[in-house]
C-alpha atoms as a PDB file:
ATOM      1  CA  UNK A   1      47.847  52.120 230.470  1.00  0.00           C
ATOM      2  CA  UNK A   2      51.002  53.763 228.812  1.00  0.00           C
ATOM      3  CA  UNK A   3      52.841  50.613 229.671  1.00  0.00           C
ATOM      4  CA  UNK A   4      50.768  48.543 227.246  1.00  0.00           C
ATOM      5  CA  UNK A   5      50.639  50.814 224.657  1.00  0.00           C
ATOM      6  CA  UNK A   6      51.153  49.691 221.260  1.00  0.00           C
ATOM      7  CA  UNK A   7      53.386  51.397 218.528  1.00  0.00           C
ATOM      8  CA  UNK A   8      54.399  50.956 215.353  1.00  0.00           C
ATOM      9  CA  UNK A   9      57.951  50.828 214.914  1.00  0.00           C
ATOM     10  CA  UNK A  10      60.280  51.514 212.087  1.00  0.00           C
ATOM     11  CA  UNK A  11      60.874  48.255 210.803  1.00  0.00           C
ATOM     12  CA  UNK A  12      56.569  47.912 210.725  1.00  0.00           C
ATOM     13  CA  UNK A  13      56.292  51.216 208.917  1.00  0.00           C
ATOM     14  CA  UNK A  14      58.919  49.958 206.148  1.00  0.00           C
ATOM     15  CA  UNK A  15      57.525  47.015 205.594  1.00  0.00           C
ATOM     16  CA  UNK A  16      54.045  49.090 204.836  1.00  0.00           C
ATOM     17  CA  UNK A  17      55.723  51.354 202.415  1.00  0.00           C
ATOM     18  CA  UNK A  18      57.453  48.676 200.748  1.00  0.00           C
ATOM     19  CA  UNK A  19      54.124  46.731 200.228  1.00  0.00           C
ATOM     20  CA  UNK A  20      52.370  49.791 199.358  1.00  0.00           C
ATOM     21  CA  UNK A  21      54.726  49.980 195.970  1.00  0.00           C
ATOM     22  CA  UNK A  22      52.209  47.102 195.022  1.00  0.00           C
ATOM     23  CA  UNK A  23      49.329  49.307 195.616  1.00  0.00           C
ATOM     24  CA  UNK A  24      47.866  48.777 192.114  1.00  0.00           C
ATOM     25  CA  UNK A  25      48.804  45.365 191.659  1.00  0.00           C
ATOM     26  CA  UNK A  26      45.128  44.271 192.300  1.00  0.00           C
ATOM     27  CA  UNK A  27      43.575  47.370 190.651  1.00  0.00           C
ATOM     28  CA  UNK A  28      39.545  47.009 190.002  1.00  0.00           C
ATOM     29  CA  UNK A  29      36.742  48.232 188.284  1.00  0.00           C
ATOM     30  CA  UNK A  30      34.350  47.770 191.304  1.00  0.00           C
ATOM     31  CA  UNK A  31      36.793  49.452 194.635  1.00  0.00           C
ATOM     32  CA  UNK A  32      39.666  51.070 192.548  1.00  0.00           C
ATOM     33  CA  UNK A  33      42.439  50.171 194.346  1.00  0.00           C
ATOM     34  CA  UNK A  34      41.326  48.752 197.596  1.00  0.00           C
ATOM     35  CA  UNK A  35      43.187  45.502 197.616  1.00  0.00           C
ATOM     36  CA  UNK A  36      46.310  46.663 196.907  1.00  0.00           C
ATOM     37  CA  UNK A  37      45.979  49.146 200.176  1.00  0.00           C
ATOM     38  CA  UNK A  38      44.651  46.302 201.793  1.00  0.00           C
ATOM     39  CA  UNK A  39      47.740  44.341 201.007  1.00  0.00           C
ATOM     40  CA  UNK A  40      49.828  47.198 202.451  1.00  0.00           C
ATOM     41  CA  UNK A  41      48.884  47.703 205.367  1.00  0.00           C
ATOM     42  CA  UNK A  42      48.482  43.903 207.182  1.00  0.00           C
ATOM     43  CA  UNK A  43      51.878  44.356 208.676  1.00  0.00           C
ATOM     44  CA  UNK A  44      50.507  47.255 210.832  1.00  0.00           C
ATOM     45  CA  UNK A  45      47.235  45.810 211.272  1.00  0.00           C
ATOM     46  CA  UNK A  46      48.885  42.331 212.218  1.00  0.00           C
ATOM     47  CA  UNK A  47      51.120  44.482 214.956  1.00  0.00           C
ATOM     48  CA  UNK A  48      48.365  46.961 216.354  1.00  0.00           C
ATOM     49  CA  UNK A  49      45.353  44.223 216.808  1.00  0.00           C
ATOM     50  CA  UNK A  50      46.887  40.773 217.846  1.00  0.00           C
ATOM     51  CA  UNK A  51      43.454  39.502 218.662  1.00  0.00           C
ATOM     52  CA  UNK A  52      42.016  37.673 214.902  1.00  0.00           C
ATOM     53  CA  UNK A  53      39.086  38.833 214.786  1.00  0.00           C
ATOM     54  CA  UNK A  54      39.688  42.809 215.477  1.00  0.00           C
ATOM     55  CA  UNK A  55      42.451  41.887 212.805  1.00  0.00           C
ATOM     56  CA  UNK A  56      39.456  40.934 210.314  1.00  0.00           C
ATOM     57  CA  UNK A  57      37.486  43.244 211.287  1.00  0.00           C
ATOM     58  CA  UNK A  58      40.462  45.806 210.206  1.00  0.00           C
ATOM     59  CA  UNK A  59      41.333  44.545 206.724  1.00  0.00           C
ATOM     60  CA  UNK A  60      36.971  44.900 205.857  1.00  0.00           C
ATOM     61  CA  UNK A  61      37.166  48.308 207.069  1.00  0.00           C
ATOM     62  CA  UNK A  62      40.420  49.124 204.330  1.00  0.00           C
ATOM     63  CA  UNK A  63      38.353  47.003 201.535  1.00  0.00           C
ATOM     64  CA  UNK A  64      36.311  50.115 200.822  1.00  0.00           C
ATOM     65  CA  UNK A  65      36.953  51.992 198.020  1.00  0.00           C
ATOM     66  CA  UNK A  66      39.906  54.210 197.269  1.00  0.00           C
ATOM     67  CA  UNK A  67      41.654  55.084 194.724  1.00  0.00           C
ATOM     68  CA  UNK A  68      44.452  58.019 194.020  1.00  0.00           C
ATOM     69  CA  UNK A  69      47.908  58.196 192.562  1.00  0.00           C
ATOM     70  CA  UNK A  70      49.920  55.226 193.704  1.00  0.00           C
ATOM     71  CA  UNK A  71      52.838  57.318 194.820  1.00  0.00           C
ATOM     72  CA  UNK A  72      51.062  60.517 196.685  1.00  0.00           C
ATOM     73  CA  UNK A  73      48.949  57.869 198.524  1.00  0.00           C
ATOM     74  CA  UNK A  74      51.691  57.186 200.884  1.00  0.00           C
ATOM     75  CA  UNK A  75      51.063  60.363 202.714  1.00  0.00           C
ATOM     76  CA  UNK A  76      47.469  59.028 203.357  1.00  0.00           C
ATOM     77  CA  UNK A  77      48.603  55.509 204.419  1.00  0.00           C
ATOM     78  CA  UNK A  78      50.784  57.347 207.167  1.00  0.00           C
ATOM     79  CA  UNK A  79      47.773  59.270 208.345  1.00  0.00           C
ATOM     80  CA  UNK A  80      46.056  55.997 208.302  1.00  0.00           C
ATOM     81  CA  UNK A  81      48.551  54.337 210.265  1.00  0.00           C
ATOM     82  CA  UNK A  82      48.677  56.911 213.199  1.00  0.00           C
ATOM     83  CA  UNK A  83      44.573  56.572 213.331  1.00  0.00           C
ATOM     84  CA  UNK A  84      44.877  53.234 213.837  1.00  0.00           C
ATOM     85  CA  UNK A  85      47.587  53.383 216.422  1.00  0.00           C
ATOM     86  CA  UNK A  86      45.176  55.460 218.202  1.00  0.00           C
ATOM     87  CA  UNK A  87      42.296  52.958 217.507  1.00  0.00           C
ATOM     88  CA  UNK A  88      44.664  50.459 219.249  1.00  0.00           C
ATOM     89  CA  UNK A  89      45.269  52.180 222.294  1.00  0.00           C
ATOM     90  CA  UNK A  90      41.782  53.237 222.970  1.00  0.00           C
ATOM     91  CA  UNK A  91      41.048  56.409 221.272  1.00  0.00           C
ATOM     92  CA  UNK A  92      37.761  56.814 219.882  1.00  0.00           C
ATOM     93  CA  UNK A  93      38.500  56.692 216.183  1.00  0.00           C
ATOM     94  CA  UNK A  94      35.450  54.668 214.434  1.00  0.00           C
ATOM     95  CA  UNK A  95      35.308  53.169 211.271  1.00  0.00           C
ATOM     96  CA  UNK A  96      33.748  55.990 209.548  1.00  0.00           C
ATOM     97  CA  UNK A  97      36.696  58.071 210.814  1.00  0.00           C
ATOM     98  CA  UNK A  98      39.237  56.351 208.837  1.00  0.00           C
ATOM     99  CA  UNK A  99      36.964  56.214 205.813  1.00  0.00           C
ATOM    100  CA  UNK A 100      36.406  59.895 206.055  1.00  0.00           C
ATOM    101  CA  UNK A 101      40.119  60.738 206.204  1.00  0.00           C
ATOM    102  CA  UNK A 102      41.088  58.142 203.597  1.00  0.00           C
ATOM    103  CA  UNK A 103      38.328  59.489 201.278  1.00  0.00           C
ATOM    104  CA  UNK A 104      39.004  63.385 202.087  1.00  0.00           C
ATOM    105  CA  UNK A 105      42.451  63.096 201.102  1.00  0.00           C
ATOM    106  CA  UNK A 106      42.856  60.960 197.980  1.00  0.00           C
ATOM    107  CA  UNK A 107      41.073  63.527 195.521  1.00  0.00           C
ATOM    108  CA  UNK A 108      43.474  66.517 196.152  1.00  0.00           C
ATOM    109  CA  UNK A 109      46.576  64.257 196.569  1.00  0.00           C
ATOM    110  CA  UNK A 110      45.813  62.725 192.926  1.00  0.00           C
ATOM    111  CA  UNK A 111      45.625  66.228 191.595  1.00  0.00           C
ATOM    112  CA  UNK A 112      49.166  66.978 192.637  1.00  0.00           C
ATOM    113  CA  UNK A 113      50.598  63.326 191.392  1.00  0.00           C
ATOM    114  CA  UNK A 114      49.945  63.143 188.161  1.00  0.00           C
ATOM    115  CA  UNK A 115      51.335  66.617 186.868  1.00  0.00           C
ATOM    116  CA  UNK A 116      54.120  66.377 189.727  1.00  0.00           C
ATOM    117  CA  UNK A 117      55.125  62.951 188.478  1.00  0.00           C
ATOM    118  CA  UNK A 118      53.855  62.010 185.069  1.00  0.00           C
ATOM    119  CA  UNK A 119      54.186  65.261 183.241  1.00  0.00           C
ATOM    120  CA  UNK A 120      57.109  66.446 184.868  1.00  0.00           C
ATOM    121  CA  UNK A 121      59.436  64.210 186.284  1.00  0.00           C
ATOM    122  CA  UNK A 122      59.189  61.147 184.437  1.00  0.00           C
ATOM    123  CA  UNK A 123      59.305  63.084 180.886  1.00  0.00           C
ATOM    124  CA  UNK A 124      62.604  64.590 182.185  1.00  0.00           C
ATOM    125  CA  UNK A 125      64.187  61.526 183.433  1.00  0.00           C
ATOM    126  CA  UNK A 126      62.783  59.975 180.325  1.00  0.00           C
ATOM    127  CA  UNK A 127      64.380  62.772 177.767  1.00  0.00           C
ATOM    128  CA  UNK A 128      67.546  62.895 179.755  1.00  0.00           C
ATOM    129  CA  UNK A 129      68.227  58.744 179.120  1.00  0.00           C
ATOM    130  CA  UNK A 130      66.844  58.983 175.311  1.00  0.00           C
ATOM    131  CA  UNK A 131      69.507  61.648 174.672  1.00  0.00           C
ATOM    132  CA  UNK A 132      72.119  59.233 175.971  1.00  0.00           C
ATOM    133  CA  UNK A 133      70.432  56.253 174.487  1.00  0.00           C
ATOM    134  CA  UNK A 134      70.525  58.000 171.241  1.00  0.00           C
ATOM    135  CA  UNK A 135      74.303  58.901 171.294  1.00  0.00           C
ATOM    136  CA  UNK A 136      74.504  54.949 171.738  1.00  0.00           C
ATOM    137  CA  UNK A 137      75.449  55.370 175.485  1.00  0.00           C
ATOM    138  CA  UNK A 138      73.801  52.340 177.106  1.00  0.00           C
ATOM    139  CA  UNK A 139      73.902  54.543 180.568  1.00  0.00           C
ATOM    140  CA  UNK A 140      70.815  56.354 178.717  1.00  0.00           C
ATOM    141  CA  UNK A 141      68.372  53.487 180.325  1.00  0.00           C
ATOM    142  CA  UNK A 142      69.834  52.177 183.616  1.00  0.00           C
ATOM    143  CA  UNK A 143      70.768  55.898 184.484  1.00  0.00           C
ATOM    144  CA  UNK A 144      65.938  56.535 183.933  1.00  0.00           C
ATOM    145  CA  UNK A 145      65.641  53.143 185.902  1.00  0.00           C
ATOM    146  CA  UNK A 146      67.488  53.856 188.360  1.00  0.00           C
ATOM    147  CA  UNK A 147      66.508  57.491 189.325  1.00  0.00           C
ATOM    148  CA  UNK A 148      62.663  57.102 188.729  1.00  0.00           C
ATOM    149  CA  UNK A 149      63.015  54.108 191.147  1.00  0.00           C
ATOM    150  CA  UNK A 150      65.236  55.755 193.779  1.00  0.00           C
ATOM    151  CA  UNK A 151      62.618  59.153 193.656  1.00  0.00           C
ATOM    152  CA  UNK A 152      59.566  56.876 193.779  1.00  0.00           C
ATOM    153  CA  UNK A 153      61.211  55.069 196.445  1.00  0.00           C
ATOM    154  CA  UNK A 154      62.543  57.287 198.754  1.00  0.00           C
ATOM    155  CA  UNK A 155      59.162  59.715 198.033  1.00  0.00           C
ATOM    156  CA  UNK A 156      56.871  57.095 198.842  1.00  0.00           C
ATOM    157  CA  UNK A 157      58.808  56.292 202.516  1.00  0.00           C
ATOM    158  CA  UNK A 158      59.143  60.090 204.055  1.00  0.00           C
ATOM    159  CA  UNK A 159      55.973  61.163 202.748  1.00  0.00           C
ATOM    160  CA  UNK A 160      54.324  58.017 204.508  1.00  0.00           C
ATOM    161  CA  UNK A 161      56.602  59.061 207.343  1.00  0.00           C
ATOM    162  CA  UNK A 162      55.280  62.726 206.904  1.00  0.00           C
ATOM    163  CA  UNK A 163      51.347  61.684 207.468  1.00  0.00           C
ATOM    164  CA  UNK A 164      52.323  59.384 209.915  1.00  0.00           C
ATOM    165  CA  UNK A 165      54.051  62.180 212.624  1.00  0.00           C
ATOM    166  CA  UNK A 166      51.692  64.990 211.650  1.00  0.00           C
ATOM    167  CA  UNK A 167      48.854  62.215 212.235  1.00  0.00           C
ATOM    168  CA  UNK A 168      45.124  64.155 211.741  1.00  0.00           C
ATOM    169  CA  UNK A 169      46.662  67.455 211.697  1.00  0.00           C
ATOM    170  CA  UNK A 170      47.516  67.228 208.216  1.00  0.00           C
ATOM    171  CA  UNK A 171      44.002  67.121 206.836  1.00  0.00           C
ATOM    172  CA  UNK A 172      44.148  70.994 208.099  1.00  0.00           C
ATOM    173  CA  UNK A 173      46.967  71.281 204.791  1.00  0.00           C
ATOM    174  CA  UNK A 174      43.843  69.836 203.405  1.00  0.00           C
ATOM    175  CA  UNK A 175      41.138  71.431 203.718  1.00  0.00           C
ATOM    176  CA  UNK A 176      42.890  75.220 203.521  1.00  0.00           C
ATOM    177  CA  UNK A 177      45.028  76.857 200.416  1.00  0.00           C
ATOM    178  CA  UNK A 178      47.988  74.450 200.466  1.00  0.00           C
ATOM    179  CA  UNK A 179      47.111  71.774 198.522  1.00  0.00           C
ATOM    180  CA  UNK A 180      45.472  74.208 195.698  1.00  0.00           C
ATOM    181  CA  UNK A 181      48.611  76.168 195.649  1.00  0.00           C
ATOM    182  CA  UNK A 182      50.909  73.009 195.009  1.00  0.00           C
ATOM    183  CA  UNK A 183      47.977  71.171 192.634  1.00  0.00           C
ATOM    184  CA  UNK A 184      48.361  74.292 190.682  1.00  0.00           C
ATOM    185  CA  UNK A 185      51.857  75.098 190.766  1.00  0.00           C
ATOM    186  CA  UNK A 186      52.761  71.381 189.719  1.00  0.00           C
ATOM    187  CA  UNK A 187      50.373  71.775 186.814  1.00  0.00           C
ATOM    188  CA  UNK A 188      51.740  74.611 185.727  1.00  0.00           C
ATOM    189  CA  UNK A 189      55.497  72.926 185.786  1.00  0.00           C
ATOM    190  CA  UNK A 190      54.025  69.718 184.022  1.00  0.00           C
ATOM    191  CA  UNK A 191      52.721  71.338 181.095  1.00  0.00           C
ATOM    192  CA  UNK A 192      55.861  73.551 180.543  1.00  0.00           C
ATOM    193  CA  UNK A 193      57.613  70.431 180.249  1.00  0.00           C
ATOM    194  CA  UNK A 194      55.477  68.811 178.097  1.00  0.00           C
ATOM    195  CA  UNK A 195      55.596  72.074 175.793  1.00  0.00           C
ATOM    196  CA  UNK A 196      58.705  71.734 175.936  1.00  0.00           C
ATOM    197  CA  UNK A 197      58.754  68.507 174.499  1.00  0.00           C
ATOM    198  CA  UNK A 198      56.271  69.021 171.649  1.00  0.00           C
ATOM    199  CA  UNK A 199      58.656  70.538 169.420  1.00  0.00           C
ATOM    200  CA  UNK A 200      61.090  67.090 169.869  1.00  0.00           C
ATOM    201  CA  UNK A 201      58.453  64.505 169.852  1.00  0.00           C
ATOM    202  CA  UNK A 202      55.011  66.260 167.717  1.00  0.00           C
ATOM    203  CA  UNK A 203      55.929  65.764 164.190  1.00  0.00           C
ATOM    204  CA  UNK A 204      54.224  67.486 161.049  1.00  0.00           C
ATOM    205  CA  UNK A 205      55.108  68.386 157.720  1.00  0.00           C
ATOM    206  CA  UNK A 206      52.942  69.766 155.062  1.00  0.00           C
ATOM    207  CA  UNK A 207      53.788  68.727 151.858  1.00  0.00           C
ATOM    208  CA  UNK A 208      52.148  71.308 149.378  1.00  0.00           C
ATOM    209  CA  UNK A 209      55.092  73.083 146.945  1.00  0.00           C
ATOM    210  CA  UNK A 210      54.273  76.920 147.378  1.00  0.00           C
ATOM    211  CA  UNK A 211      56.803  78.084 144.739  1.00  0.00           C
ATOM    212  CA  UNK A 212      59.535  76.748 142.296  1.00  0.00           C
ATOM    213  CA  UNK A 213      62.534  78.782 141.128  1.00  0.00           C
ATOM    214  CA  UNK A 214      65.150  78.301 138.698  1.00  0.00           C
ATOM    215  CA  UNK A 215      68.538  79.265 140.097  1.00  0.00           C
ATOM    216  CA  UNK A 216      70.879  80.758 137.937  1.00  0.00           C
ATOM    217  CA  UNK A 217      74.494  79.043 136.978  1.00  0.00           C
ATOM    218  CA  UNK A 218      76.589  78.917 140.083  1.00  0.00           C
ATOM    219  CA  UNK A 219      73.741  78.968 142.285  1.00  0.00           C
ATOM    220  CA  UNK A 220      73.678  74.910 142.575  1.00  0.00           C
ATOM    221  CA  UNK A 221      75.597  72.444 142.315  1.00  0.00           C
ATOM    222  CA  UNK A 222      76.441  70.994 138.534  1.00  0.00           C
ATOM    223  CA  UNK A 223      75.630  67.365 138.510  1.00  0.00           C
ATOM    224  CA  UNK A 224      76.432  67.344 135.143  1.00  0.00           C
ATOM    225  CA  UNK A 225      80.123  67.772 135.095  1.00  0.00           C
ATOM    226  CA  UNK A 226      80.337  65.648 138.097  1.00  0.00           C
ATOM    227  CA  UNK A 227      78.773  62.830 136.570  1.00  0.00           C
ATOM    228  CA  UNK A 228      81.737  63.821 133.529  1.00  0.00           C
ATOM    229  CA  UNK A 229      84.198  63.352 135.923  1.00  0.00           C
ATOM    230  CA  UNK A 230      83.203  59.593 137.543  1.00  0.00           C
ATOM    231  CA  UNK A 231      82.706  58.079 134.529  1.00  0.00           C
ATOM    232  CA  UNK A 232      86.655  58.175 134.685  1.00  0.00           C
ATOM    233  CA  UNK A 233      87.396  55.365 137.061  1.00  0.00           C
ATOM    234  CA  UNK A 234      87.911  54.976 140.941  1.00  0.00           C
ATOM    235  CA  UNK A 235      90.231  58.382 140.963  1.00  0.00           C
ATOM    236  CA  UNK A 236      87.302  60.051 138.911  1.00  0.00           C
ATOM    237  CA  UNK A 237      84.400  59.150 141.672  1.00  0.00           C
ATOM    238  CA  UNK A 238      86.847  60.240 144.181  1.00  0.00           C
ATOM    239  CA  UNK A 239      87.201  63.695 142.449  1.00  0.00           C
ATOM    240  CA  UNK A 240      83.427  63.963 141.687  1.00  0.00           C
ATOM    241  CA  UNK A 241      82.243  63.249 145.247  1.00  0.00           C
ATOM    242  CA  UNK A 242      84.922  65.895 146.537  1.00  0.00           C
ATOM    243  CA  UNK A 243      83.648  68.796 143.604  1.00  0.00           C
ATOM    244  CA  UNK A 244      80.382  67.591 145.253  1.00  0.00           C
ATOM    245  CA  UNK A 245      81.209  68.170 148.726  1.00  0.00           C
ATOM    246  CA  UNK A 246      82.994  71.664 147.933  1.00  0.00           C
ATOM    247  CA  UNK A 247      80.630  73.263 146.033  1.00  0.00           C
ATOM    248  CA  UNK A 248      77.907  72.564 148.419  1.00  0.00           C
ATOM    249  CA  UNK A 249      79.728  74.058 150.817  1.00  0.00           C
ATOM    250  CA  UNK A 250      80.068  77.290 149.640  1.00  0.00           C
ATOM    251  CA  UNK A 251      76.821  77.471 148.344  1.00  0.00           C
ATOM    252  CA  UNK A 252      75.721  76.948 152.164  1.00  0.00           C
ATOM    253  CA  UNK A 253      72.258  75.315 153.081  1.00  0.00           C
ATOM    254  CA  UNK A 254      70.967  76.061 149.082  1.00  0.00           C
ATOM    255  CA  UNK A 255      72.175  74.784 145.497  1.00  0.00           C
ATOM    256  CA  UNK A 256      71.407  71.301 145.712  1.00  0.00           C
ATOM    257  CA  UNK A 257      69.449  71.353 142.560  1.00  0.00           C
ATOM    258  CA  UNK A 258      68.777  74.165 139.463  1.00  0.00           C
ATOM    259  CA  UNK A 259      65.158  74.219 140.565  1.00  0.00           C
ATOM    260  CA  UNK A 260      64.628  75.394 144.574  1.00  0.00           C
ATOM    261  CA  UNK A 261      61.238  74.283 145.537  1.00  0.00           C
ATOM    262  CA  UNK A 262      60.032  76.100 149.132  1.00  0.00           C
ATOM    263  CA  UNK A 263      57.343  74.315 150.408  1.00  0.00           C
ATOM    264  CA  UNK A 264      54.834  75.193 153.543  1.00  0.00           C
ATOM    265  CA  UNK A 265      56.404  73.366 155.679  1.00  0.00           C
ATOM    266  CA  UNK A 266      59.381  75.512 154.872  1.00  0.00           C
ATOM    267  CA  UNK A 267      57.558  79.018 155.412  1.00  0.00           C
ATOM    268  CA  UNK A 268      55.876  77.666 158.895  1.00  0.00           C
ATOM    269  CA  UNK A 269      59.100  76.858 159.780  1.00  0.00           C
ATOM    270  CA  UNK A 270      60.747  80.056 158.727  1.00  0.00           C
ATOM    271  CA  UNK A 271      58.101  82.336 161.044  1.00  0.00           C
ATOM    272  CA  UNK A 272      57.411  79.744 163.703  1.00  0.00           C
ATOM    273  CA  UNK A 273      59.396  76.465 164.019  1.00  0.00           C
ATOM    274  CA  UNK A 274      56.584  73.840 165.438  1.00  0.00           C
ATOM    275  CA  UNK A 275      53.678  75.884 165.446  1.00  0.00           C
ATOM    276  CA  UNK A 276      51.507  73.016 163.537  1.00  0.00           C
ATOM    277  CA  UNK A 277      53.216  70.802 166.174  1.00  0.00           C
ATOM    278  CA  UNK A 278      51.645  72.880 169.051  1.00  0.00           C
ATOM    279  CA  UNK A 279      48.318  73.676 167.753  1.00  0.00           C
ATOM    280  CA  UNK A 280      47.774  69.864 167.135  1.00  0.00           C
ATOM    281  CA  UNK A 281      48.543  69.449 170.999  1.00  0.00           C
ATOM    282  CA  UNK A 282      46.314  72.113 171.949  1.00  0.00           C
ATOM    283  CA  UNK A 283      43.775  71.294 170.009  1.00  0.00           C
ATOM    284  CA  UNK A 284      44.353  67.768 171.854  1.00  0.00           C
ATOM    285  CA  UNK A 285      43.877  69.575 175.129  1.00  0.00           C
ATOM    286  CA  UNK A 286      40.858  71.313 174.185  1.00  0.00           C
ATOM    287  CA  UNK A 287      39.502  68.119 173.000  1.00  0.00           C
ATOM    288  CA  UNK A 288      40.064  66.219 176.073  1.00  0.00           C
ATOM    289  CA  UNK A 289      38.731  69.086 178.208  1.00  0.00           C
ATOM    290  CA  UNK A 290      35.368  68.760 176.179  1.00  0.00           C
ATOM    291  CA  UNK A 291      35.451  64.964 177.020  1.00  0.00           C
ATOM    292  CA  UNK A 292      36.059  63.483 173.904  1.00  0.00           C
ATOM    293  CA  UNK A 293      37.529  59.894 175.007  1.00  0.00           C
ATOM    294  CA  UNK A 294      41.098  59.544 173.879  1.00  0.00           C
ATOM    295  CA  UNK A 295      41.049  56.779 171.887  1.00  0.00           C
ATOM    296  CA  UNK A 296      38.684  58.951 169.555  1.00  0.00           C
ATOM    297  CA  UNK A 297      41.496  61.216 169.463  1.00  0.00           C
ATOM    298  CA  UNK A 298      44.017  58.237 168.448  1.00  0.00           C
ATOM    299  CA  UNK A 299      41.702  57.412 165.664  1.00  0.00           C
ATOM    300  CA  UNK A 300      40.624  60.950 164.217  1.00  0.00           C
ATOM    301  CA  UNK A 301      44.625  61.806 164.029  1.00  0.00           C
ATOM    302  CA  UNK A 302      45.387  58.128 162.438  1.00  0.00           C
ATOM    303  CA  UNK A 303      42.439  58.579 159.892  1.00  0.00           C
ATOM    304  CA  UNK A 304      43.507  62.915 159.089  1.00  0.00           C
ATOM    305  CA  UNK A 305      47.544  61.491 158.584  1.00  0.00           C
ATOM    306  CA  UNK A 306      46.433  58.847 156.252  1.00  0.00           C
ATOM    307  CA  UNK A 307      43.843  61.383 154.025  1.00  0.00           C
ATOM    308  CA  UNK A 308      45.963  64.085 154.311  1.00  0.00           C
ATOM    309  CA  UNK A 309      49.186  62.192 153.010  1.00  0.00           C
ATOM    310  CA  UNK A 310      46.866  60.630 150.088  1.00  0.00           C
ATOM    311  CA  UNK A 311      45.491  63.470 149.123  1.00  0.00           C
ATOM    312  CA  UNK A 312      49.286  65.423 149.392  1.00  0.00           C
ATOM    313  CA  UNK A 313      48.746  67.635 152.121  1.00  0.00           C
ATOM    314  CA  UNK A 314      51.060  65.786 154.624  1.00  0.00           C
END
């Protein structure tokens, strides 16, 4: 019996993780993402069941539904893959089985995904290429391309390796503490990214003028004599722009003009730099934790911008 067991080698295993990059490539409303896991795993189906019709009778079973993150489901395919060795060989692993484990597994894996990879890595990768990008460095993209695709990679193959050596002993991770501890822990890294980020990409300024003050001579620069001095040719703008220059700098970050308007953008910013920023994102939060659909959300900040900078207040 040993002698004609079946196995899945290395090469079949790759081939399954490389497929199951396309796991959302037919995504659906009915099954989630069953066809695109049914996709992945023919190689191992085609090398564990050589007989057609137990090969048919494999891909209905993996047409269920399913759906979880696309890249934490490799750790489910490789648990997958090691019942269905065992299916192969003779073990009594039914159809319901593989369901069960497929199903058991998906919900706490897509927990840890999306703050694990769309909150916190790819808004780092992303920051760290837009920095470049911005500087005019045109490593800023291909430097995000490459390592999101490398991590997603190189994630999706040990993880699937992971599930498939620890077999059914990793639903045990499961079904204890482990899996809460890293859901939480990877939430609580995502969203000190992303607050991290609101202050660089939430913008708001109120517009209202809170106070305007005449500055006394000296205070500001004196437009007047400069304009004097380029009405006197090429040498003359030359002078004036240099008077310009010099007197604003050592008048430091005021004397621009004789009137210094502060406005309320001005004292937020003076107590707490990006605090309207942050309470429009947690007000956000809150909103999406009562359910209100996003695209509401869209539309309600759209419509308050466009009021608000009618009526002056933005």
């Amino acid at each position: 019996m040993a002698e004609n067991k079946v196995t899945l080698s290395k090469k079949d295993r790759m081939s399954v993780a490389w497929r199951h990059q396309f796991l959302q490539g037919s995504w659906n409303y009915e099954r989630m993402q069953n066809g695109g896991w049914c996709y992945s795993i023919i190689p191992a189906i085609k090398k564990l069941y050589p007989n057609k019709d137990d090969q048919i009778a494999a891909l209905k079973r993996h047409m269920e539904f399913y759906n979880t993150h696309p890249y934490v489901s490799a750790p489910v395919m490789g648990v997958t893959l090691a019942l269905e060795e065992d299916r192969a060989n003779g073990a009594p692993v039914d159809d319901a089985a593989i369901q069960g484990v497929k199903v058991g597994m998906m919900g706490p894996l897509a927990g840890v995904g999306d703050p694990a990879f769309w909150f916190t890595l790819r808004p780092l990768l992303g920051a760290l290429g837009a920095s470049l990008a911005m500087e005019g460095n045109i490593v800023g993209p291909i430097l995000f391309f490459v390592l999101w695709n490398l991590i997603r990679m190189a994630f999706i193959w040990y993880t699937q390796e992971f599930g498939y050596k620890l077999g059914t002993s990793i639903t045990k991770d499961l079904s204890g503490g482990l899996m809460g501890k890293i859901t939480e822990g990877a939430s609580i890294l995502g969203m000190f990214v992303i607050g991290g980020l609101v202050q660089r990409w939430v913008s708001i300024s109120f517009a209202p003028v809170v106070s305007r003050v005449e500055q006394s001579d000296g205070a500001f620069i004196d437009w007047t004599a400069i304009a004097d001095t380029a009405g006197q040719g090429g040498q003359g703008v030359a002078d004036a722009i240099h008077s310009a220059l010099s007197q604003y700098a050592s008048l430091g970050s005021t004397g621009l003009e004789q009137i210094k308007v502060t406005t309320l953008q001005a004292n937020l910013d003076s107590l707490i730099p990006g605090l309207a920023a942050v309470c429009v994102t947690l007000l956000c939060c809150w909103l999406l934790k009562k359910k209100v659909s996003p695209i509401v959300i869209i539309i309600g900040m759209f419509a308050v911008g466009i009021v608000g900078h009618l009526v002056g207040l933005l």
